[in-house]
PDB file of N, CA and C in Angstrom:
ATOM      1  N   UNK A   1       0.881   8.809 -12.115  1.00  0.00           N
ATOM      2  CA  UNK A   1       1.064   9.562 -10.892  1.00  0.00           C
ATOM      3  C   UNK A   1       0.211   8.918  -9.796  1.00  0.00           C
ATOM      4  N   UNK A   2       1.185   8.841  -8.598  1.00  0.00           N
ATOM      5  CA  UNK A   2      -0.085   8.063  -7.363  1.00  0.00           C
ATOM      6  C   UNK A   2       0.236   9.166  -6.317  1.00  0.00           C
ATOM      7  N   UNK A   3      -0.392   9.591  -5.690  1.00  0.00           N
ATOM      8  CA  UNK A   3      -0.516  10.551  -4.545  1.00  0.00           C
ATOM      9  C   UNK A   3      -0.772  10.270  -3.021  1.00  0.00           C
ATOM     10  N   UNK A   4      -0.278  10.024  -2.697  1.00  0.00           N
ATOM     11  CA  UNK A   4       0.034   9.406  -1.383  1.00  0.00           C
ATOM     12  C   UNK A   4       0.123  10.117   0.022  1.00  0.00           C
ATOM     13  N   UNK A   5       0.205   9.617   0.911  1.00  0.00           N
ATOM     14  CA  UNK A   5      -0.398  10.592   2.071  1.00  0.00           C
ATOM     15  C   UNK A   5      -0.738   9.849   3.421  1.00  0.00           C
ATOM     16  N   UNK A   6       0.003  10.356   4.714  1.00  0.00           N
ATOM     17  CA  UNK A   6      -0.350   9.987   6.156  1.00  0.00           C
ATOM     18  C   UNK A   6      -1.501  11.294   6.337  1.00  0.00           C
ATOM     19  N   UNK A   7      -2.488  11.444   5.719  1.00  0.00           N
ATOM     20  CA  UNK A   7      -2.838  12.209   6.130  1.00  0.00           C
ATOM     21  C   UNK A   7      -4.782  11.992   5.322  1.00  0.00           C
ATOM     22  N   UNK A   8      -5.496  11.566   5.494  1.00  0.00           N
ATOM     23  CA  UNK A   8      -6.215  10.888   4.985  1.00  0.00           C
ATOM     24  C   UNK A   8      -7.626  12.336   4.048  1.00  0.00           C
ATOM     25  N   UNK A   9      -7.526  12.876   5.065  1.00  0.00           N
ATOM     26  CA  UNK A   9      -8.125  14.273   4.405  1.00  0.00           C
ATOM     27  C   UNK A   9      -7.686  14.463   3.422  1.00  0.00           C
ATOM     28  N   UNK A  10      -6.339  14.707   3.138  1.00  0.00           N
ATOM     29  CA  UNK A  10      -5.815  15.346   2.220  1.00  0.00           C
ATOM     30  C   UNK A  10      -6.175  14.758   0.645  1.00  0.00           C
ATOM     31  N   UNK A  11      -5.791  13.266   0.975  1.00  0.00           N
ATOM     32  CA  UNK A  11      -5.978  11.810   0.115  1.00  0.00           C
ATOM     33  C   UNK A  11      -7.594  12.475  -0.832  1.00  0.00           C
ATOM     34  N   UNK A  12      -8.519  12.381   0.303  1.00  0.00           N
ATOM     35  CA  UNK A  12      -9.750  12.592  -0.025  1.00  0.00           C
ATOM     36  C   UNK A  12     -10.132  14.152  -0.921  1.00  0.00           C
ATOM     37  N   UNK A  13      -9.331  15.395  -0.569  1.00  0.00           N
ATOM     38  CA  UNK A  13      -9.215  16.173  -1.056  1.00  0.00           C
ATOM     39  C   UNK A  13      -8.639  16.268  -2.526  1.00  0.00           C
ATOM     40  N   UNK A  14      -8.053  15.521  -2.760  1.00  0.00           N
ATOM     41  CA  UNK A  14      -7.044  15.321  -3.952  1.00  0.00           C
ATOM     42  C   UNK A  14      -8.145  14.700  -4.804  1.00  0.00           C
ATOM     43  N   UNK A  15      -8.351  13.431  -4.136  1.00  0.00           N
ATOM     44  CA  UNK A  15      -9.800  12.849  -4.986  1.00  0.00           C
ATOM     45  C   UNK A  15     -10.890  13.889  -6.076  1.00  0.00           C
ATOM     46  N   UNK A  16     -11.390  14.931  -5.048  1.00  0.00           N
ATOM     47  CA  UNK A  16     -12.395  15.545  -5.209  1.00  0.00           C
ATOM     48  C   UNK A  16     -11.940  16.329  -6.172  1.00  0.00           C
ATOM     49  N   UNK A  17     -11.120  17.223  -6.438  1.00  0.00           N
ATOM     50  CA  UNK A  17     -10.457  18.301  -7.490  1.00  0.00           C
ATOM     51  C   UNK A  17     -10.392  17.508  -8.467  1.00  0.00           C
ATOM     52  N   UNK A  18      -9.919  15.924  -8.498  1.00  0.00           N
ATOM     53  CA  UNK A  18      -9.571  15.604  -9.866  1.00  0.00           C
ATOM     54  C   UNK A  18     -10.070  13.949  -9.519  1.00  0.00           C
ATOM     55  N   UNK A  19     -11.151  13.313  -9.891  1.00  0.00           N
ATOM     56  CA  UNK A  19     -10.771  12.095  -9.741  1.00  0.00           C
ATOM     57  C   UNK A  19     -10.368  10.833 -10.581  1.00  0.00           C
ATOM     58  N   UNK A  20      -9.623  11.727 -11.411  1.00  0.00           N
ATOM     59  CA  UNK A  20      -8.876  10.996 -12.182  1.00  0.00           C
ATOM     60  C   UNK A  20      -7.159  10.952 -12.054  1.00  0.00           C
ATOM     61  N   UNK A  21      -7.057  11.360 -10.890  1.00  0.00           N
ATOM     62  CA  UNK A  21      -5.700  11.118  -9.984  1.00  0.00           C
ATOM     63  C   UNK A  21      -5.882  10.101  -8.597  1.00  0.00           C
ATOM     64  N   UNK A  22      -4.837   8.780  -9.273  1.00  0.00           N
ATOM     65  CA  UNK A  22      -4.430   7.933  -8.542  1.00  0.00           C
ATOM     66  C   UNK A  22      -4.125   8.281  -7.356  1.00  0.00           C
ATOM     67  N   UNK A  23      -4.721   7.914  -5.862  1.00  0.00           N
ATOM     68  CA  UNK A  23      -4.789   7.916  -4.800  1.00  0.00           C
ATOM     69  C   UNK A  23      -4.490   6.715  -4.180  1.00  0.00           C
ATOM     70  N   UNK A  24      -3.593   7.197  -2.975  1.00  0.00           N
ATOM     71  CA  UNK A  24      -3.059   6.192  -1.946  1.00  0.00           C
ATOM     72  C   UNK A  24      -3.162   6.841  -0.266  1.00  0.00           C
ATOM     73  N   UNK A  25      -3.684   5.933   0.408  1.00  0.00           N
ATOM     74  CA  UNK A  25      -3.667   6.132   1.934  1.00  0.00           C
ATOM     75  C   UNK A  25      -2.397   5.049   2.415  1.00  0.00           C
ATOM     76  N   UNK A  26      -1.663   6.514   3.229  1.00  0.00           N
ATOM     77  CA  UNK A  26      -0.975   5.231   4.235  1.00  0.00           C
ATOM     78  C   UNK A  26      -1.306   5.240   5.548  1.00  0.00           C
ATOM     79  N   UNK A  27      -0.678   4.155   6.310  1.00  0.00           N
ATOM     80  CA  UNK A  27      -0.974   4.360   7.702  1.00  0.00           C
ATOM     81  C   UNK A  27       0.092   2.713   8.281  1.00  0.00           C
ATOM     82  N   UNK A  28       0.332   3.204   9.494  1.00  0.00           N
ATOM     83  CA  UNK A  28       0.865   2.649  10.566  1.00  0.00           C
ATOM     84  C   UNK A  28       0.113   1.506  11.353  1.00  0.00           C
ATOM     85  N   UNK A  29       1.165   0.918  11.906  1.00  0.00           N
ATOM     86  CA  UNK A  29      -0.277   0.243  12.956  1.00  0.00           C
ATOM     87  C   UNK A  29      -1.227  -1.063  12.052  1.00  0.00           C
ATOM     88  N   UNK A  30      -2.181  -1.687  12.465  1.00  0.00           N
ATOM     89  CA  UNK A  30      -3.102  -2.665  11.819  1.00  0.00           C
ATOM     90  C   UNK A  30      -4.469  -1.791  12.231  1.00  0.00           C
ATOM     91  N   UNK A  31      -4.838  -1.283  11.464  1.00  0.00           N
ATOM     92  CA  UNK A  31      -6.663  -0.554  11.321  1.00  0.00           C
ATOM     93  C   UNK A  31      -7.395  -1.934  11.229  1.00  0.00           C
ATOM     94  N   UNK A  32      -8.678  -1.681  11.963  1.00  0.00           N
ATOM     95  CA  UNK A  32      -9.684  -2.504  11.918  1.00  0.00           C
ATOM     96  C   UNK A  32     -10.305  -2.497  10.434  1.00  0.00           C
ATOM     97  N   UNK A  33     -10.104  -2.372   9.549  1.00  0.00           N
ATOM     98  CA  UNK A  33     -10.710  -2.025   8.725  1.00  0.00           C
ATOM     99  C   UNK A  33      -9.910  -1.076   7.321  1.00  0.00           C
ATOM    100  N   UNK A  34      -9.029  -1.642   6.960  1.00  0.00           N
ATOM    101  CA  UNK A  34      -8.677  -0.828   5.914  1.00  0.00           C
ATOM    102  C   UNK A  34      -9.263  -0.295   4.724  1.00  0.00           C
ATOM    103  N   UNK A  35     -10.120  -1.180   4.064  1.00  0.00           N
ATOM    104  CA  UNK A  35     -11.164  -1.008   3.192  1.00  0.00           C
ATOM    105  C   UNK A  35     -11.516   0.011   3.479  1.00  0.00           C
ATOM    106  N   UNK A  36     -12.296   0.139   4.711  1.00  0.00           N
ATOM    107  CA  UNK A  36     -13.320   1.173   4.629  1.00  0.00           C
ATOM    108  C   UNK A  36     -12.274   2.682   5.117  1.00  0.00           C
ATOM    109  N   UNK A  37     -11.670   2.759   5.776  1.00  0.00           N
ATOM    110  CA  UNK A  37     -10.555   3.642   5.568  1.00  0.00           C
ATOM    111  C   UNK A  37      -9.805   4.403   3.930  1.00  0.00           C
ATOM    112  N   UNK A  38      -9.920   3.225   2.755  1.00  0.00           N
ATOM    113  CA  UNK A  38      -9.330   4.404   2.179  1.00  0.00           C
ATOM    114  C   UNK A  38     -11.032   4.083   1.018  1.00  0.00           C
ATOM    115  N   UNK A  39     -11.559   3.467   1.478  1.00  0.00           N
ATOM    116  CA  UNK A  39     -13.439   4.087   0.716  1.00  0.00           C
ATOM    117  C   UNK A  39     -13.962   5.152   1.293  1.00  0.00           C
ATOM    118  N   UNK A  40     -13.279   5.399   2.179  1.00  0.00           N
ATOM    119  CA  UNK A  40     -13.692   7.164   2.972  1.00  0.00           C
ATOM    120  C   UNK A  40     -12.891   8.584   2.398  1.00  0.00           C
ATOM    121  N   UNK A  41     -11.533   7.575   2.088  1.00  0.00           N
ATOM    122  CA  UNK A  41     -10.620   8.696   1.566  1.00  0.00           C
ATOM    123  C   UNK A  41     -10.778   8.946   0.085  1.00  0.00           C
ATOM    124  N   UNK A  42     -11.811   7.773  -0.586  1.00  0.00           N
ATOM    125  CA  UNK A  42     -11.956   7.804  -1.736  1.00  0.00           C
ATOM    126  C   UNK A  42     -10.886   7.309  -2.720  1.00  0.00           C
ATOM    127  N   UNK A  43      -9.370   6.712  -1.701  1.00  0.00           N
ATOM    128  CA  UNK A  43      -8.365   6.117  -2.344  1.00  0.00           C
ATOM    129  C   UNK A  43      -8.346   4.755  -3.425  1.00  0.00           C
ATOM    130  N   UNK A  44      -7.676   5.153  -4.210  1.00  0.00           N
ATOM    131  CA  UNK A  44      -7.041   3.775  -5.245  1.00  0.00           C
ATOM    132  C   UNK A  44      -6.231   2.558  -4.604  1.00  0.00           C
ATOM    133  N   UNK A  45      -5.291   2.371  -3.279  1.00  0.00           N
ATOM    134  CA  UNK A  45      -4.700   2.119  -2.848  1.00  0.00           C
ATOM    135  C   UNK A  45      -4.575   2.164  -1.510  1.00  0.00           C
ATOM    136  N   UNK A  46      -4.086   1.304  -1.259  1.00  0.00           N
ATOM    137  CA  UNK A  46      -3.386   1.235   0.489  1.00  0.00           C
ATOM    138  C   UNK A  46      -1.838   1.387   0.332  1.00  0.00           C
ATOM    139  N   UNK A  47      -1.285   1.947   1.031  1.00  0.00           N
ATOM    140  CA  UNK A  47      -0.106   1.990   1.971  1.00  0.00           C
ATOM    141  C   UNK A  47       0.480   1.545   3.213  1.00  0.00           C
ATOM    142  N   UNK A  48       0.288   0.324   3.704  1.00  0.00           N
ATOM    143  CA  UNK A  48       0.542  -0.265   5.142  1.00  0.00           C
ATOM    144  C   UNK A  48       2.192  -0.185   5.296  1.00  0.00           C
ATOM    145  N   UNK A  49       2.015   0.232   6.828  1.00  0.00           N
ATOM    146  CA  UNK A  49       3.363  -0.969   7.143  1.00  0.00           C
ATOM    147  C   UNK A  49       3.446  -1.901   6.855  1.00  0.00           C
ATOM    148  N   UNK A  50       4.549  -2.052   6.055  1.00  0.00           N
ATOM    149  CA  UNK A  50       4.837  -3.834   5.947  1.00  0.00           C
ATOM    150  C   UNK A  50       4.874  -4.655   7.401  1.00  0.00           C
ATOM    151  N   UNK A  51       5.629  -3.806   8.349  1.00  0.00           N
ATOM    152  CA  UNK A  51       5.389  -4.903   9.447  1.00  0.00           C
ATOM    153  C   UNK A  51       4.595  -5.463   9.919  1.00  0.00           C
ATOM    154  N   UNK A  52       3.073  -4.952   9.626  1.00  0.00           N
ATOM    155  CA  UNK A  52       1.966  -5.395  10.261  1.00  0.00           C
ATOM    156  C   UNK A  52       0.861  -6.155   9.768  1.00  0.00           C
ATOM    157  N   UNK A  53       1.056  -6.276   8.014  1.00  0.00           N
ATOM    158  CA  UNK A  53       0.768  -6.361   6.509  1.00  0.00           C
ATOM    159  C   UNK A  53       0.514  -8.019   6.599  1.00  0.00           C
ATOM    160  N   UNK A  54      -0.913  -8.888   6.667  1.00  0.00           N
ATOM    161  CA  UNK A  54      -1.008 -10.128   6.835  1.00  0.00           C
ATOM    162  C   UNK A  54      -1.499 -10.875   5.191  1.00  0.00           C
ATOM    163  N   UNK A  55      -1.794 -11.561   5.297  1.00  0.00           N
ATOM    164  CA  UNK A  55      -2.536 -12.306   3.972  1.00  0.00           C
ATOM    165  C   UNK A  55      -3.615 -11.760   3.830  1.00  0.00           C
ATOM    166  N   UNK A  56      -4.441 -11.831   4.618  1.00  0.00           N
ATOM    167  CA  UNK A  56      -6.090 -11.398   5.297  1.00  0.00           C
ATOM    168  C   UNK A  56      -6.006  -9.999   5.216  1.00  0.00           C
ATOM    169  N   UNK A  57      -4.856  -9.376   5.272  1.00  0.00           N
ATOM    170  CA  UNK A  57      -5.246  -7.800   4.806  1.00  0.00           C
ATOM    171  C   UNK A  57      -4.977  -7.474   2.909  1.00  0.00           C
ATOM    172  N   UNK A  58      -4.329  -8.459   2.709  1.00  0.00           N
ATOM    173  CA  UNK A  58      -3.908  -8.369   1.466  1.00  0.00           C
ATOM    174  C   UNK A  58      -5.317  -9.015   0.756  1.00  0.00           C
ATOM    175  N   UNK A  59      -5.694  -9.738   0.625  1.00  0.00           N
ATOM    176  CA  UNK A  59      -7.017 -10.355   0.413  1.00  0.00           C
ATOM    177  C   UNK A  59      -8.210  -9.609   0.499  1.00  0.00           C
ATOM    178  N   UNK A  60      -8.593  -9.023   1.433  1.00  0.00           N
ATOM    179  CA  UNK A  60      -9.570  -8.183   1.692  1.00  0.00           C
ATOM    180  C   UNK A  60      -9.231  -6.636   0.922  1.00  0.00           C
ATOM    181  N   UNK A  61      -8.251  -6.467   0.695  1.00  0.00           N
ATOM    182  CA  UNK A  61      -7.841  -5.061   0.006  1.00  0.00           C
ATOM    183  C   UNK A  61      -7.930  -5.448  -1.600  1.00  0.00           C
ATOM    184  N   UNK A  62      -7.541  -6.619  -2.307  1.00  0.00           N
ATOM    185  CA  UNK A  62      -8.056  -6.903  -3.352  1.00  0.00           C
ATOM    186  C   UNK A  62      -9.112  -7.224  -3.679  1.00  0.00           C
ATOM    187  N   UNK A  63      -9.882  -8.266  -2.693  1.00  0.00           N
ATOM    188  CA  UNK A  63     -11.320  -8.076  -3.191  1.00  0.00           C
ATOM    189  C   UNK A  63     -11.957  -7.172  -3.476  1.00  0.00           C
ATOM    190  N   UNK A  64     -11.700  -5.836  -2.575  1.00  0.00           N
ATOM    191  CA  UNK A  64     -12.612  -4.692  -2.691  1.00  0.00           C
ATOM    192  C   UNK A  64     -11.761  -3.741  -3.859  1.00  0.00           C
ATOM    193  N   UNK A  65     -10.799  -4.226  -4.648  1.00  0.00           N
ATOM    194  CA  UNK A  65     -10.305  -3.479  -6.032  1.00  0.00           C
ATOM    195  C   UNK A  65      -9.152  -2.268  -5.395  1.00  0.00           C
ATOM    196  N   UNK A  66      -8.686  -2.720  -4.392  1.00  0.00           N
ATOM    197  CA  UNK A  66      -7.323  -1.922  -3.882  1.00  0.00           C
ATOM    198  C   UNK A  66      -6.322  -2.502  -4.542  1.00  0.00           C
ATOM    199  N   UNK A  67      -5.468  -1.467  -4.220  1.00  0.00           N
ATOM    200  CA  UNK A  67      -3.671  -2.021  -4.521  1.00  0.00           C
ATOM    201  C   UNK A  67      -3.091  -1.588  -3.494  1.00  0.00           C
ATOM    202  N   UNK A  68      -2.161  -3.024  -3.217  1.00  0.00           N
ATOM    203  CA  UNK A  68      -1.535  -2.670  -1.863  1.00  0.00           C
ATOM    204  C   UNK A  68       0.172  -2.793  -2.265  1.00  0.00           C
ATOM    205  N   UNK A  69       0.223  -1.486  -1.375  1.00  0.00           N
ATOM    206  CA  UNK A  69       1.798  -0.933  -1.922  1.00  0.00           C
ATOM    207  C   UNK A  69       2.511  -0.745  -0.201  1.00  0.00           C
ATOM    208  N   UNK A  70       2.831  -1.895   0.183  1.00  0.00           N
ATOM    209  CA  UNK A  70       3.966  -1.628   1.743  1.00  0.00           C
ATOM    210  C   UNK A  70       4.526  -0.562   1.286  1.00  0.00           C
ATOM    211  N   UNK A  71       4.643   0.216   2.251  1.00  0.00           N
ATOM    212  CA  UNK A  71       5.614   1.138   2.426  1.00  0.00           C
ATOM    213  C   UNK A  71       7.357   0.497   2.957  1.00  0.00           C
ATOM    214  N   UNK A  72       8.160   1.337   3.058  1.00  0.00           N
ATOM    215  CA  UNK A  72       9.869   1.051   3.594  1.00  0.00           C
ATOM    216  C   UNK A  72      10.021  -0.065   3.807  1.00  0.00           C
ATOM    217  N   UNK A  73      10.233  -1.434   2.783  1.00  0.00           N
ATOM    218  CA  UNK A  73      10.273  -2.624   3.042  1.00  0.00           C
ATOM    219  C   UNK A  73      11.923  -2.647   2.169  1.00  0.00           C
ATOM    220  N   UNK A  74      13.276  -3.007   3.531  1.00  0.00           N
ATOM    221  CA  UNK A  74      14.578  -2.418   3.230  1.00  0.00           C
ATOM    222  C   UNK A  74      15.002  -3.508   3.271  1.00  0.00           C
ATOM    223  N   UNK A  75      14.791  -4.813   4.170  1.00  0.00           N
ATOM    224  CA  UNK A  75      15.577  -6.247   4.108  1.00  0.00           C
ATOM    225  C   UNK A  75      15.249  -7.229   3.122  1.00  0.00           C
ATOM    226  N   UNK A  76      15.832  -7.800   2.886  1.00  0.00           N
ATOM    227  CA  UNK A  76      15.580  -9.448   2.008  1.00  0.00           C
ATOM    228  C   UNK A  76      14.214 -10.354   2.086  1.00  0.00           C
ATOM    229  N   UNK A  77      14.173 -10.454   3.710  1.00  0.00           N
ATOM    230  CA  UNK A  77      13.121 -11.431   4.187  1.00  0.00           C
ATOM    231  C   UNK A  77      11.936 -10.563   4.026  1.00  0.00           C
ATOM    232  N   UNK A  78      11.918  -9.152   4.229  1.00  0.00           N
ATOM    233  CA  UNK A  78      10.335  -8.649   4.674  1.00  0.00           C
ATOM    234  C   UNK A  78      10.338  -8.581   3.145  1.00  0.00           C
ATOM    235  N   UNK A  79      11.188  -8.243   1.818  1.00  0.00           N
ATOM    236  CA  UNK A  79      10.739  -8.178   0.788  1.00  0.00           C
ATOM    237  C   UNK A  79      10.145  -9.545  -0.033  1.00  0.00           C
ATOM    238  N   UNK A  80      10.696 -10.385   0.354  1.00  0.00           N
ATOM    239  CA  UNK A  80      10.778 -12.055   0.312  1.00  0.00           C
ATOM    240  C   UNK A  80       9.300 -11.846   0.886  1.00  0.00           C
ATOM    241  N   UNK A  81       8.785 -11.559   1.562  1.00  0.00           N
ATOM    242  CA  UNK A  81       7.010 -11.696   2.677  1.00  0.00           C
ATOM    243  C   UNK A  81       6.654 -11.222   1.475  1.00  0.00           C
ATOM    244  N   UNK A  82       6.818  -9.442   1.662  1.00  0.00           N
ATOM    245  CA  UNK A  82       5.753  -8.730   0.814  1.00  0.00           C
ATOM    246  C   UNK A  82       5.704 -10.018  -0.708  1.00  0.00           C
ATOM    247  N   UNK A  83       6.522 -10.245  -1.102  1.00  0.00           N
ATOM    248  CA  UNK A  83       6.364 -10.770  -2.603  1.00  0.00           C
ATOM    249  C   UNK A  83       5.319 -12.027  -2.483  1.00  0.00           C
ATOM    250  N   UNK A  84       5.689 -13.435  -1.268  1.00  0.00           N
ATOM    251  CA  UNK A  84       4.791 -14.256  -0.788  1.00  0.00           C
ATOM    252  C   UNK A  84       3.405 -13.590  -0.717  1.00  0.00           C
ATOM    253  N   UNK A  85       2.997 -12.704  -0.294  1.00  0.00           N
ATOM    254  CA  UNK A  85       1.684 -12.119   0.092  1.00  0.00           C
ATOM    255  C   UNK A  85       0.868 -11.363  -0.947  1.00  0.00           C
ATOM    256  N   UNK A  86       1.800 -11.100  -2.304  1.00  0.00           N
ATOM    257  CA  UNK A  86       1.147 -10.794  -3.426  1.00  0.00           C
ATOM    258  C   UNK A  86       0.866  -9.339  -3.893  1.00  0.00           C
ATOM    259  N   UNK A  87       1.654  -8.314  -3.023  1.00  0.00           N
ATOM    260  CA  UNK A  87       1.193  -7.153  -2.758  1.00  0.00           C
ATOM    261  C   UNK A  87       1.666  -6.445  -4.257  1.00  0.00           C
ATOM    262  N   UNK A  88       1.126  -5.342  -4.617  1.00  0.00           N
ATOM    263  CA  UNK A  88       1.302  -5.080  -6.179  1.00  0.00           C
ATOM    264  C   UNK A  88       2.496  -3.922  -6.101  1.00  0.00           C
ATOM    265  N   UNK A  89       3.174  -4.098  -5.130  1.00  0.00           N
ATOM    266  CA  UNK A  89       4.169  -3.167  -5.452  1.00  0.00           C
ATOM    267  C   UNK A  89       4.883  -2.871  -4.159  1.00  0.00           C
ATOM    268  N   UNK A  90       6.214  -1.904  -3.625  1.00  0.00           N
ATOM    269  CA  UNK A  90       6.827  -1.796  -2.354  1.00  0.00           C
ATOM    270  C   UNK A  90       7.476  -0.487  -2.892  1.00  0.00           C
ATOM    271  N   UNK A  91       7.783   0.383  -1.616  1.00  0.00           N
ATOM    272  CA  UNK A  91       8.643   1.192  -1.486  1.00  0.00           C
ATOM    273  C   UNK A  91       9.574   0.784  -0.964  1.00  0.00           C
ATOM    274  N   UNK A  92      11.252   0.979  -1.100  1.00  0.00           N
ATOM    275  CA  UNK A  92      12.069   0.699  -0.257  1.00  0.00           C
ATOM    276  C   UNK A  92      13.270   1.508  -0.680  1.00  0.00           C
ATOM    277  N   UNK A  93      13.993   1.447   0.670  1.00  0.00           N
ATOM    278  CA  UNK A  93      15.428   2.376  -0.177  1.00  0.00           C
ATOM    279  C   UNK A  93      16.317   1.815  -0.606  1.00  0.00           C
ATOM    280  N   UNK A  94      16.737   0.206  -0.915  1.00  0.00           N
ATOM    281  CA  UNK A  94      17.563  -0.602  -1.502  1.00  0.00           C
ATOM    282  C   UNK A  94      16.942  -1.151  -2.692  1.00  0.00           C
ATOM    283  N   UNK A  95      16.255  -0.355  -3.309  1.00  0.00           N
ATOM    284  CA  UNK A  95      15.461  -0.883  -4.506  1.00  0.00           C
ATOM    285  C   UNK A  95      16.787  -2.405  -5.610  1.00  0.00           C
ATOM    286  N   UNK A  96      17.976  -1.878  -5.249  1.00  0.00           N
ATOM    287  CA  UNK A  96      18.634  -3.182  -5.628  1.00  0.00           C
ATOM    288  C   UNK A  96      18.741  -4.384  -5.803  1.00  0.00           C
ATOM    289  N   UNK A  97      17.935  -4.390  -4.207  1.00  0.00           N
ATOM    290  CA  UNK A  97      18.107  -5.402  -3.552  1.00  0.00           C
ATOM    291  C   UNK A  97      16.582  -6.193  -3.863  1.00  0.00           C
ATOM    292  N   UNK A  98      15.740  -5.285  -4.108  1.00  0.00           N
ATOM    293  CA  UNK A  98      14.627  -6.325  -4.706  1.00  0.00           C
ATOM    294  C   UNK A  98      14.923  -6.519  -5.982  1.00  0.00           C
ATOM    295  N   UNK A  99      15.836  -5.772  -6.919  1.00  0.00           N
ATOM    296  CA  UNK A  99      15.912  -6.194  -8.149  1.00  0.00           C
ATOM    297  C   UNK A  99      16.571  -7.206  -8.313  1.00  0.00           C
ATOM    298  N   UNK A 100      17.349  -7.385  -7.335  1.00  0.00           N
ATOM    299  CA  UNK A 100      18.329  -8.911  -7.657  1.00  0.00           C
ATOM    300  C   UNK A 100      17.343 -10.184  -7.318  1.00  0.00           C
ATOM    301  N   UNK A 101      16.368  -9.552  -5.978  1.00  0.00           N
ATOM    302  CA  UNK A 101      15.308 -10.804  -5.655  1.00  0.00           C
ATOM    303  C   UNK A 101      14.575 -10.904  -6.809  1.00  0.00           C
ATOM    304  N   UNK A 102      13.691 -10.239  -7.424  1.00  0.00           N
ATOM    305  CA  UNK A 102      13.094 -10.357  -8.506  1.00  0.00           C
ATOM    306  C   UNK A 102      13.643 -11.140  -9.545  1.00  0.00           C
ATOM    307  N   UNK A 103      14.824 -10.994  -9.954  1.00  0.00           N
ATOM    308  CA  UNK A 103      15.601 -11.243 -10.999  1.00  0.00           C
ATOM    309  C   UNK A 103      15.942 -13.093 -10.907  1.00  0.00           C
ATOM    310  N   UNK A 104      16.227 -13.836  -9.312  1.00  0.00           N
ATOM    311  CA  UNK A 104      16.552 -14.848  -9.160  1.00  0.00           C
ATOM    312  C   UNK A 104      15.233 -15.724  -8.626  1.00  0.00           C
TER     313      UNK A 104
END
């Protein structure tokens, strides 16, 4: 189970009752600082836009023992990125369509 959330309180709340439930922060936009964003929320994970989603954020979110999971990544090419960039996982609504990328 991962628990997920635009809402970063909440993230952190979830933490606290149980912290042995997988936590995820998402968010929009490029934060100065994602790390310390979901080390506040007490999260397991990031949630970025893929659109905004660089190497250097992917890098810095693994060093510090994150998993980074793009959110709504629906075309070929941005799934084709996310996969280049190493990210440990994607949401999308053509999940097909990464299975055929995966697959070839």
């Amino acid at each position: 189970m991962l628990v997920i959330s635009f809402d970063h309180f909440a993230v952190r709340r979830v933490k606290q009752l149980d912290s042995r439930v997988k936590t995820a922060i998402m968010y929009g936009g490029r934060p100065l600082d994602a790390v310390a964003m979901a080390r506040a929320a007490g999260a397991d994970a990031v949630r970025p836009s893929h659109e905004t989603l660089t190497a250097q954020d992917v890098a810095a979110c693994h060093a510090a023992g994150l998993a980074v999971i793009p959110w709504t990544v629906n075309d070929e090419a941005s799934m084709r990125r996310m996969i280049e960039l190493g990210v440990d996982g994607m949401s999308s609504n053509y999940p097909e369509l990464l299975s055929r990328l995966r697959a070839s």
